[in-house]
C-alpha atoms as a PDB file:
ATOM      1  CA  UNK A   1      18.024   5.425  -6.164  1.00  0.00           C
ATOM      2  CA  UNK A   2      15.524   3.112  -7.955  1.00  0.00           C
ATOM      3  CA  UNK A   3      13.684   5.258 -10.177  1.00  0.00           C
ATOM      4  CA  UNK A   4       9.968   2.873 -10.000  1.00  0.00           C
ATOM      5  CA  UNK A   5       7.192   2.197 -11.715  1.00  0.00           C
ATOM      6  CA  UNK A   6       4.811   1.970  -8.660  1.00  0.00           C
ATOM      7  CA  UNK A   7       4.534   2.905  -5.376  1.00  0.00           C
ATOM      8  CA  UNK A   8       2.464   1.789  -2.512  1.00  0.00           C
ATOM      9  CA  UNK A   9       2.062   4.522   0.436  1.00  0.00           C
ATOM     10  CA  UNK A  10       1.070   1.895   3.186  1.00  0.00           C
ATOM     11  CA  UNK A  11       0.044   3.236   6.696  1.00  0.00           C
ATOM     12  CA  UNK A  12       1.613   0.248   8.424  1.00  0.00           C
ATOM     13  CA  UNK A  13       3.550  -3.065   7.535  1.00  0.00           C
ATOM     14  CA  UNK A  14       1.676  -5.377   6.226  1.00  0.00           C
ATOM     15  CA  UNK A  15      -1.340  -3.172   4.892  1.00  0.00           C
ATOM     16  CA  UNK A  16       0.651  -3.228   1.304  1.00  0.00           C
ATOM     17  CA  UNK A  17       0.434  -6.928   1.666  1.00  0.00           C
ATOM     18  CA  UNK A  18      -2.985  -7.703   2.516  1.00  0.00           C
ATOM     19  CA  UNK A  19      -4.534  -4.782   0.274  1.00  0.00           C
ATOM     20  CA  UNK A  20      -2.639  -5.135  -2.846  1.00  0.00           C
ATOM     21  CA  UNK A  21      -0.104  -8.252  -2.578  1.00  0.00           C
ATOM     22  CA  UNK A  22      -1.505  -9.650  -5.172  1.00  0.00           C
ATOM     23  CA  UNK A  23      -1.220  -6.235  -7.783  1.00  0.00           C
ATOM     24  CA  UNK A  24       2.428  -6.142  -6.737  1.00  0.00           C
ATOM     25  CA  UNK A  25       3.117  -9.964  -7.799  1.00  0.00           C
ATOM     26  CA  UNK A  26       1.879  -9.547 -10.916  1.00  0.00           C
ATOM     27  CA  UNK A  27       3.619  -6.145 -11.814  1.00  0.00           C
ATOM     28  CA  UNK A  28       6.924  -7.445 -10.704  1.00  0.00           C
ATOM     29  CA  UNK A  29       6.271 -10.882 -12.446  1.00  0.00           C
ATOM     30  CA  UNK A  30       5.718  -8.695 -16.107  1.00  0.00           C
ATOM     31  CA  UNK A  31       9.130  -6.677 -14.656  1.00  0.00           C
ATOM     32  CA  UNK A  32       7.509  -3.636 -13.253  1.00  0.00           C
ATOM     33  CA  UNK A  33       9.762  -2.204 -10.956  1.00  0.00           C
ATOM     34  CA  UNK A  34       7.633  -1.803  -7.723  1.00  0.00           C
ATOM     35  CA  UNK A  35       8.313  -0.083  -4.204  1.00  0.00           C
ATOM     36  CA  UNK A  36       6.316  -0.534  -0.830  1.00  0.00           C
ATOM     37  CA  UNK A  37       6.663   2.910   1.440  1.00  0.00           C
ATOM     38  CA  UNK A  38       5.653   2.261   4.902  1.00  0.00           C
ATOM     39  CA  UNK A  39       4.317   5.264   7.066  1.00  0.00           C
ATOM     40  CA  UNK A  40       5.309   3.615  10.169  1.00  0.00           C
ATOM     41  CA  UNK A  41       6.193   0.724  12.035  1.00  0.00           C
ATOM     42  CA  UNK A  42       3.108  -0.809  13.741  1.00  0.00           C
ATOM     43  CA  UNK A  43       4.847  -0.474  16.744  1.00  0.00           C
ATOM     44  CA  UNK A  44       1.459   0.117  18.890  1.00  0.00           C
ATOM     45  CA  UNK A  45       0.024  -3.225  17.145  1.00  0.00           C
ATOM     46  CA  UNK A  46      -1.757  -5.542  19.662  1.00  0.00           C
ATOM     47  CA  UNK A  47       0.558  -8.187  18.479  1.00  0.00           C
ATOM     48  CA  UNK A  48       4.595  -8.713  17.763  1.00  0.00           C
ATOM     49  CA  UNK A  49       6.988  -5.904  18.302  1.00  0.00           C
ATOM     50  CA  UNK A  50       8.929  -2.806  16.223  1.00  0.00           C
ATOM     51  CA  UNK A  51      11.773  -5.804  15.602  1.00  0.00           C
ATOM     52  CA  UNK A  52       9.158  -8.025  14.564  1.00  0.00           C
ATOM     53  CA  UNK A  53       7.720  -5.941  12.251  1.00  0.00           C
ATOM     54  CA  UNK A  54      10.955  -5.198  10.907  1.00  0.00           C
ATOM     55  CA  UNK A  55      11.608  -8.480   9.896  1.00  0.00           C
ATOM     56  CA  UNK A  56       8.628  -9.448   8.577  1.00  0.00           C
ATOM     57  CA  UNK A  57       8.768  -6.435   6.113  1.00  0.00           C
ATOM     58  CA  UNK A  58      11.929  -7.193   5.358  1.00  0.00           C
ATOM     59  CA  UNK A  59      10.588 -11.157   4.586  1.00  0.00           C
ATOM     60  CA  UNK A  60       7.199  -9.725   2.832  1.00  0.00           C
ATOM     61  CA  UNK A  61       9.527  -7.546   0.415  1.00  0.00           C
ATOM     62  CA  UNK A  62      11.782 -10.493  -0.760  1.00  0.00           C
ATOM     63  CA  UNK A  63       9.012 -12.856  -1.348  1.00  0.00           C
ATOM     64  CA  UNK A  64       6.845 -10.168  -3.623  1.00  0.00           C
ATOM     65  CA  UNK A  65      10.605  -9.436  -5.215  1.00  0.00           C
ATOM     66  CA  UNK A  66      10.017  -5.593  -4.501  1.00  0.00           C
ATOM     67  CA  UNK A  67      12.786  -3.221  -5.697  1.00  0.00           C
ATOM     68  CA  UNK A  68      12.742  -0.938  -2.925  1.00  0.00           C
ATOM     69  CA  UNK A  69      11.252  -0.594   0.589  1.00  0.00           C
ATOM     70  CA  UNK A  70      11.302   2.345   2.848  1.00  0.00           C
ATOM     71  CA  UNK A  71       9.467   3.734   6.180  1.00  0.00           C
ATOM     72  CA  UNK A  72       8.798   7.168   7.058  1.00  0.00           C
ATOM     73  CA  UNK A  73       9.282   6.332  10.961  1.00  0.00           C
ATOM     74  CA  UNK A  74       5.932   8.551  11.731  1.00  0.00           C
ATOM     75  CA  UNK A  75       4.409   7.042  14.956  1.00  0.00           C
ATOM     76  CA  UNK A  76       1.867   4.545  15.013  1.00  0.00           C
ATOM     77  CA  UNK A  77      -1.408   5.636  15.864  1.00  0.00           C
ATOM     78  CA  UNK A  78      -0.478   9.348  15.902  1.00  0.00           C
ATOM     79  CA  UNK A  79       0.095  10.045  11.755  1.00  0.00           C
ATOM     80  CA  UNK A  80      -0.918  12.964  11.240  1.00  0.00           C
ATOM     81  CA  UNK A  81      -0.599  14.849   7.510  1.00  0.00           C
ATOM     82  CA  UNK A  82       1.843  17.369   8.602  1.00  0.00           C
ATOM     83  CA  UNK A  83       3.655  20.236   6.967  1.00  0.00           C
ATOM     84  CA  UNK A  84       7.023  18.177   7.583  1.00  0.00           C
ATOM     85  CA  UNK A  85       5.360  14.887   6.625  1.00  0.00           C
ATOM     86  CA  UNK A  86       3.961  15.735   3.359  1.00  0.00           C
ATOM     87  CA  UNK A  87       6.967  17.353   2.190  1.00  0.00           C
ATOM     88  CA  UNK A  88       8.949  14.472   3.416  1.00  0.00           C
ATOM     89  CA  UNK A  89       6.793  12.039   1.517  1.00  0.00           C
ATOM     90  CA  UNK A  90       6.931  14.323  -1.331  1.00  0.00           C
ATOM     91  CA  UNK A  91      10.331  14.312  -1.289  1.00  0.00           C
ATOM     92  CA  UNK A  92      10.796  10.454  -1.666  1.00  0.00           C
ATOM     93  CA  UNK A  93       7.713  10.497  -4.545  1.00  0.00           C
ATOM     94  CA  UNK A  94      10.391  13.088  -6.405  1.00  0.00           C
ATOM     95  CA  UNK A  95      13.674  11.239  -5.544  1.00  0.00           C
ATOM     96  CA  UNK A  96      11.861   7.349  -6.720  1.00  0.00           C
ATOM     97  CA  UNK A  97       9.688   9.426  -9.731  1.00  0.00           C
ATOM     98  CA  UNK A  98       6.674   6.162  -9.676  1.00  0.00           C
ATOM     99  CA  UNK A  99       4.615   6.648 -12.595  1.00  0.00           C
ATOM    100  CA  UNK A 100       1.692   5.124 -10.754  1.00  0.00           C
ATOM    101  CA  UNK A 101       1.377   5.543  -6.734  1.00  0.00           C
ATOM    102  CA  UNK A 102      -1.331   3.530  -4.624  1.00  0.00           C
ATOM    103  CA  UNK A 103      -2.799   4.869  -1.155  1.00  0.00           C
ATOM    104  CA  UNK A 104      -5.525   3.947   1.411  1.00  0.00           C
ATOM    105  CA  UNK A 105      -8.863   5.408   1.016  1.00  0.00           C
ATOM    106  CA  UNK A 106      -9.154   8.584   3.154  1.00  0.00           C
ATOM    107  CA  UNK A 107     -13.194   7.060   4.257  1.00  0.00           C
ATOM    108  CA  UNK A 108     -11.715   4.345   6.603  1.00  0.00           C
ATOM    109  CA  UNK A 109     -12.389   3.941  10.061  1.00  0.00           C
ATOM    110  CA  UNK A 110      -8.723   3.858  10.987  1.00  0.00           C
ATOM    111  CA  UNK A 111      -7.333   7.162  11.512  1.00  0.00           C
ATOM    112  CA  UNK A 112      -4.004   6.234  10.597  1.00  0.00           C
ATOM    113  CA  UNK A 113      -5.530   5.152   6.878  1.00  0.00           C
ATOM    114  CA  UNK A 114      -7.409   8.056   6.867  1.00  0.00           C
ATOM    115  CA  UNK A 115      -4.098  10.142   7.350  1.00  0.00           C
ATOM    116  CA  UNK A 116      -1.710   8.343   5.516  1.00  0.00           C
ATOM    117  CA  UNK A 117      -4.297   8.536   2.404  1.00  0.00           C
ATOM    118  CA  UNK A 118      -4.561  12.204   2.915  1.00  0.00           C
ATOM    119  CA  UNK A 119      -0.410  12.565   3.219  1.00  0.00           C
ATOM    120  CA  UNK A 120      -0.369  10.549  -0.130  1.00  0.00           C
ATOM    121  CA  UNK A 121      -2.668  12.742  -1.705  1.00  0.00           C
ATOM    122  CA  UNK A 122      -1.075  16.310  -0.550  1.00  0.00           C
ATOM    123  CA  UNK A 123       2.196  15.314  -1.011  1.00  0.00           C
ATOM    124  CA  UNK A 124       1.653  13.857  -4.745  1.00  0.00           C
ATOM    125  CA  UNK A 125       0.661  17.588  -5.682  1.00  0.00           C
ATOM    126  CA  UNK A 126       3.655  18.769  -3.599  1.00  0.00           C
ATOM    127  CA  UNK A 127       5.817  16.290  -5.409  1.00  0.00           C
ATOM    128  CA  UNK A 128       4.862  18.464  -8.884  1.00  0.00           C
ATOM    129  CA  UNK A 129       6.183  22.038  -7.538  1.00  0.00           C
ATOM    130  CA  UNK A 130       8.931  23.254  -9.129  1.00  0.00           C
ATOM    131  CA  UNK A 131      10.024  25.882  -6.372  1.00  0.00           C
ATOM    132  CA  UNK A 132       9.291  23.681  -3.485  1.00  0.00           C
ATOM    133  CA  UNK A 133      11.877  21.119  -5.473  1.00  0.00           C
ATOM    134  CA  UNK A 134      14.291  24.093  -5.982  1.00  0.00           C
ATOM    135  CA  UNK A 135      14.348  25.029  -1.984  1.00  0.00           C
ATOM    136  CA  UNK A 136      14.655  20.967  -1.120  1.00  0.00           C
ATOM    137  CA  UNK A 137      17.959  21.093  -3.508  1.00  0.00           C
ATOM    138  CA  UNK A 138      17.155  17.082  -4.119  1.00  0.00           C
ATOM    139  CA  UNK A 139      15.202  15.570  -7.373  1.00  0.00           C
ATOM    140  CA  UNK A 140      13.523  17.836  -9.893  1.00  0.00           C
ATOM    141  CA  UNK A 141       9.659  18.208  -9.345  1.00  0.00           C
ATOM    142  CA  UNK A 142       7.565  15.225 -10.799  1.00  0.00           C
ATOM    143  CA  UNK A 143       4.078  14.256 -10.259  1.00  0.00           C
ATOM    144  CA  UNK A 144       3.171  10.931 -10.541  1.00  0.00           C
ATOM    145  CA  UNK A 145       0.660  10.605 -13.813  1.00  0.00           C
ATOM    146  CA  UNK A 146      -1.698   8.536 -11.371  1.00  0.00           C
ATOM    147  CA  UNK A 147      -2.825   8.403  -7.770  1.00  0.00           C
ATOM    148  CA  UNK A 148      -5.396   5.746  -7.377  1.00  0.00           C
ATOM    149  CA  UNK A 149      -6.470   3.620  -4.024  1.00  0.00           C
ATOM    150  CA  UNK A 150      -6.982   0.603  -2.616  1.00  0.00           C
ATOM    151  CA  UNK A 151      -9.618  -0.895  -0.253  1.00  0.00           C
ATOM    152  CA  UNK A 152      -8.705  -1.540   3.344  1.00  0.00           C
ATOM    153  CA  UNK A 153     -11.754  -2.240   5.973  1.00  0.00           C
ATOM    154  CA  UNK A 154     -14.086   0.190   4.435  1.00  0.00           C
ATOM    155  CA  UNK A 155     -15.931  -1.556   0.767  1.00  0.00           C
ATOM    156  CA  UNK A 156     -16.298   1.749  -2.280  1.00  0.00           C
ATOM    157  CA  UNK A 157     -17.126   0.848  -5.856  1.00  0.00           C
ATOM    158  CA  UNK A 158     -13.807   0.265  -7.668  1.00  0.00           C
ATOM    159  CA  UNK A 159     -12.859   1.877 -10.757  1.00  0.00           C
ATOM    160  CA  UNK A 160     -10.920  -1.492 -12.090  1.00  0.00           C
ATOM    161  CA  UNK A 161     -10.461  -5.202 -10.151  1.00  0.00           C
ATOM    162  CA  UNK A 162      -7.268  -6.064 -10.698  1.00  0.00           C
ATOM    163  CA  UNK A 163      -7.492 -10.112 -11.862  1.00  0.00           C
ATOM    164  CA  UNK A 164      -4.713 -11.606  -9.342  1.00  0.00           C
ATOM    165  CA  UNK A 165      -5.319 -15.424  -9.438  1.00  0.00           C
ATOM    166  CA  UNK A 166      -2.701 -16.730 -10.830  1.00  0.00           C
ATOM    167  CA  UNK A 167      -0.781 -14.684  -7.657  1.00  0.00           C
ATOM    168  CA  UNK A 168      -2.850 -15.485  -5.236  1.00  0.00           C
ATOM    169  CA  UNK A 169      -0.543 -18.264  -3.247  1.00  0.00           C
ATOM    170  CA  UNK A 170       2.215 -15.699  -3.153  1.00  0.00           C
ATOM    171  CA  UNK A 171       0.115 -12.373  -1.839  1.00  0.00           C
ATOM    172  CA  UNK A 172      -0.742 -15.326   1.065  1.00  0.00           C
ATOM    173  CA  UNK A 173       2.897 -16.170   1.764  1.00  0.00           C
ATOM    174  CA  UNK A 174       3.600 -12.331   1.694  1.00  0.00           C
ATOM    175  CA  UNK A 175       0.659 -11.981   4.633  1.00  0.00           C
ATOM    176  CA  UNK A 176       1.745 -15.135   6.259  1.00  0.00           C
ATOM    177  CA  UNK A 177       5.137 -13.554   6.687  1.00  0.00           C
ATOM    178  CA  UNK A 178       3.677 -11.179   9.413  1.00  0.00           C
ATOM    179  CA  UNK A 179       3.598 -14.142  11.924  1.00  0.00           C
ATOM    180  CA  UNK A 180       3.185 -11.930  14.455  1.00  0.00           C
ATOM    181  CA  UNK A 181       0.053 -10.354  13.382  1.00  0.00           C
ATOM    182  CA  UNK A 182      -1.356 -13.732  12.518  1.00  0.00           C
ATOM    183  CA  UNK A 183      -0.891 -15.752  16.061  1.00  0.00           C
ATOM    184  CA  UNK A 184      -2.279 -14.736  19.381  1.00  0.00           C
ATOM    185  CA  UNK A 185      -0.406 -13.605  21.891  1.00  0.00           C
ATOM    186  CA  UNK A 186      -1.639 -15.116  25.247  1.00  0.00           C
ATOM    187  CA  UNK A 187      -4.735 -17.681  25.997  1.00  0.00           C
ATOM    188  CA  UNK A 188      -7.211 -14.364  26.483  1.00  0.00           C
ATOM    189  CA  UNK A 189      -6.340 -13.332  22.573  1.00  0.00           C
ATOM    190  CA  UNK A 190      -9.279 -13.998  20.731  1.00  0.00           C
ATOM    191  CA  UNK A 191      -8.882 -10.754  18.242  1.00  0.00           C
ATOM    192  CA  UNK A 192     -10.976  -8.695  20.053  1.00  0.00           C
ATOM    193  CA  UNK A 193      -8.514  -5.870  19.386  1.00  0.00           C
ATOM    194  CA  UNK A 194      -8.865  -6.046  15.571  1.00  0.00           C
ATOM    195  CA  UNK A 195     -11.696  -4.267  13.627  1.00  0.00           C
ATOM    196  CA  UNK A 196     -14.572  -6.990  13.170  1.00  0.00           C
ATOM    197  CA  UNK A 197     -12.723  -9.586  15.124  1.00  0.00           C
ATOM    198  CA  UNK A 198     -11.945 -11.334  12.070  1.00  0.00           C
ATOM    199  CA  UNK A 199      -8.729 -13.494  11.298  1.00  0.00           C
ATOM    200  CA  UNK A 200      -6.715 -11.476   8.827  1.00  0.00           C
ATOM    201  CA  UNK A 201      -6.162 -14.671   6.057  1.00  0.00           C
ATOM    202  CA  UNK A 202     -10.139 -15.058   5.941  1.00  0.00           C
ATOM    203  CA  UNK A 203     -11.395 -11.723   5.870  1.00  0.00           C
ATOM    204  CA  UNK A 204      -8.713 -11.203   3.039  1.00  0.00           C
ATOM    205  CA  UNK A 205      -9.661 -13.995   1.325  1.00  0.00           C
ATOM    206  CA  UNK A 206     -13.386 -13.373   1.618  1.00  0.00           C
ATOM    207  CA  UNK A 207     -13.162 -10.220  -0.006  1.00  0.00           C
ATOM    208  CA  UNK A 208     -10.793 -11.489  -3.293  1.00  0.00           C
ATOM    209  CA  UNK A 209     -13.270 -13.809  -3.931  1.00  0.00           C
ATOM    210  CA  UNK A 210     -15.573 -11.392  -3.829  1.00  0.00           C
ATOM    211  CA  UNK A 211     -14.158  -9.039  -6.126  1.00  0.00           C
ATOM    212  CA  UNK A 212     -12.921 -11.930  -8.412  1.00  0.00           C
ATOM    213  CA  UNK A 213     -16.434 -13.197  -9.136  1.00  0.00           C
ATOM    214  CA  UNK A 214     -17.292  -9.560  -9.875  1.00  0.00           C
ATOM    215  CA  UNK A 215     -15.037  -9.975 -12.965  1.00  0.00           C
ATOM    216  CA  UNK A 216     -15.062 -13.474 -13.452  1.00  0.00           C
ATOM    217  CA  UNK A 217     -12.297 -14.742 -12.059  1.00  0.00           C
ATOM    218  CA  UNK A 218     -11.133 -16.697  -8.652  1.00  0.00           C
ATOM    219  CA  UNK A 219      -9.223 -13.961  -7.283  1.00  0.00           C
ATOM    220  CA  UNK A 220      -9.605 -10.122  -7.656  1.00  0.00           C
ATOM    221  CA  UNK A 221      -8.034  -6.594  -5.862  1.00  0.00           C
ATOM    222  CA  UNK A 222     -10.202  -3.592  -6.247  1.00  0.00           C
ATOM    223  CA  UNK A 223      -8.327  -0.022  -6.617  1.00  0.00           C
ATOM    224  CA  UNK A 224     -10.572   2.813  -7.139  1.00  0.00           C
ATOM    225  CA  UNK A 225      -9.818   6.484  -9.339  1.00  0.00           C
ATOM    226  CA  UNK A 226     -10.767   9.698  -8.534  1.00  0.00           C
ATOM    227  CA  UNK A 227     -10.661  10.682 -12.146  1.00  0.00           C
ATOM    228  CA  UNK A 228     -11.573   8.847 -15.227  1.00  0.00           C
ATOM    229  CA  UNK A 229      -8.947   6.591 -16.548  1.00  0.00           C
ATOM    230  CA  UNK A 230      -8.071   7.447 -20.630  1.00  0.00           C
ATOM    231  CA  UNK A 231      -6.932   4.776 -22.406  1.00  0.00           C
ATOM    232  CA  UNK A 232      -3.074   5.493 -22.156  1.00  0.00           C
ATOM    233  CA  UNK A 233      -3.239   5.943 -18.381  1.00  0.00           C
ATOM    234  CA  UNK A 234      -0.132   4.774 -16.211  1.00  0.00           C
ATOM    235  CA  UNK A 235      -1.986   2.726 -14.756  1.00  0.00           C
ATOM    236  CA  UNK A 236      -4.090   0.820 -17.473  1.00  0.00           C
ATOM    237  CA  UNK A 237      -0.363   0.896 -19.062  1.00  0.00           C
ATOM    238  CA  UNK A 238       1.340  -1.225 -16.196  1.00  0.00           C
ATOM    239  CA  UNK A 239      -1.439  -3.585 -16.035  1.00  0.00           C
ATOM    240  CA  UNK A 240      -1.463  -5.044 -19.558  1.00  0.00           C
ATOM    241  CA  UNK A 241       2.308  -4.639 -20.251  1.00  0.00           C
END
């Protein structure tokens, strides 16, 4: 298996996308190797299908160039951060060894964010125990050198803003690839269903320009550290290499 650089623990398809497309494009431009893990398949989403989503994924993932995708088939709407889960999940983090992983906030209003940013966080400790590693008979414990997250509906004060301009046409295509997600379904459609009633490409945008003009730039993605960064942090190290 594709031993990565980063991973992205993503409640549902398309959340990598919109959250971080831009991050991924420019790690795998400067040949990061970079993985999207999915929680599960949206297949409770207002709009499109499990199929759909399927494809789409599989459309978002070539257009970023990822080197590895994967779903942890939890249901939609129901994650929860189980004993199974989190050992599942770390499981994967010690099988793919990312030096860097990226997960939702846990203070989001969706409660499948909220979840899948607690699994991320319980199973990147789990991912570092030797004997747990030992009684899965798989990869050797490793624990990713840093866990930082990203901003879905909910704003928090970033640790670093993550300059994506020059990326910022292909993070779109990546989004835009979720047709399903983006078109209504029937005449009485009118987004009610999604948080703020807000069309995906504009809120998205809205906010990168946002963030961008908070560092000077068009574009920007804000990820946020629990801990202080030093200055030969994993992530600090993918980001200028």
């Amino acid at each position: 298996m594709t031993k990565l650089d980063l991973l992205v623990i993503a409640a549902h398809p398309d959340d990598a996308e919109i959250s971080v497309g831009g991050t991924l494009a420019r790690l795998v431009a400067r040949g990061a190797q970079v993985g999207v893990l999915d929680i599960t398949r949206g297949e409770l989403g207002s709009r499109g299908t499990r199929s759909d989503r399927d494809a789409e994924a599989a459309a978002a993932t070539a257009l970023l160039g990822l080197a590895w995708r994967g779903n942890l088939d939890l249901p939609d709407g129901r994650v929860e951060a189980s004993v199974a889960a989190r050992e599942e999940l770390a499981r994967h983090l010690r099988r793919l060894a990312p030096d860097v992983v990226l997960a939702h906030s846990e203070d989001d209003p969706h409660p499948d964010h909220v979840a899948a940013g607690r699994l991320a966080r319980e199973a990147w400790y789990l991912s570092g125990l030797r004997r747990l590693a030992e009684q899965d008979g798989g990869a050797p414990a490793r624990r990713p050198g840093r866990l930082a997250r990203f901003m879905s509906h909910k704003r928090f004060e970033p640790t670093i803003v993550v300059d994506i301009t020059d990326f910022w046409s292909q993070k779109v295509a990546a989004v835009q690839a979720y047709g399903s997600q983006l078109r209504p379904e029937d005449p009485d459609d009118d987004g009610r269903h999604f948080l703020y009633r807000a069309d995906i490409l504009e809120r998205m945008e809205t906010k990168a320009r946002a963030w961008g003009e908070a560092i000077g730039v068009r574009y920007g993605e804000p990820l946020r550290c629990e801990e202080p960064l030093g200055s030969a942090d994993p992530l600090l190290r993918l980001l200028v290499r």
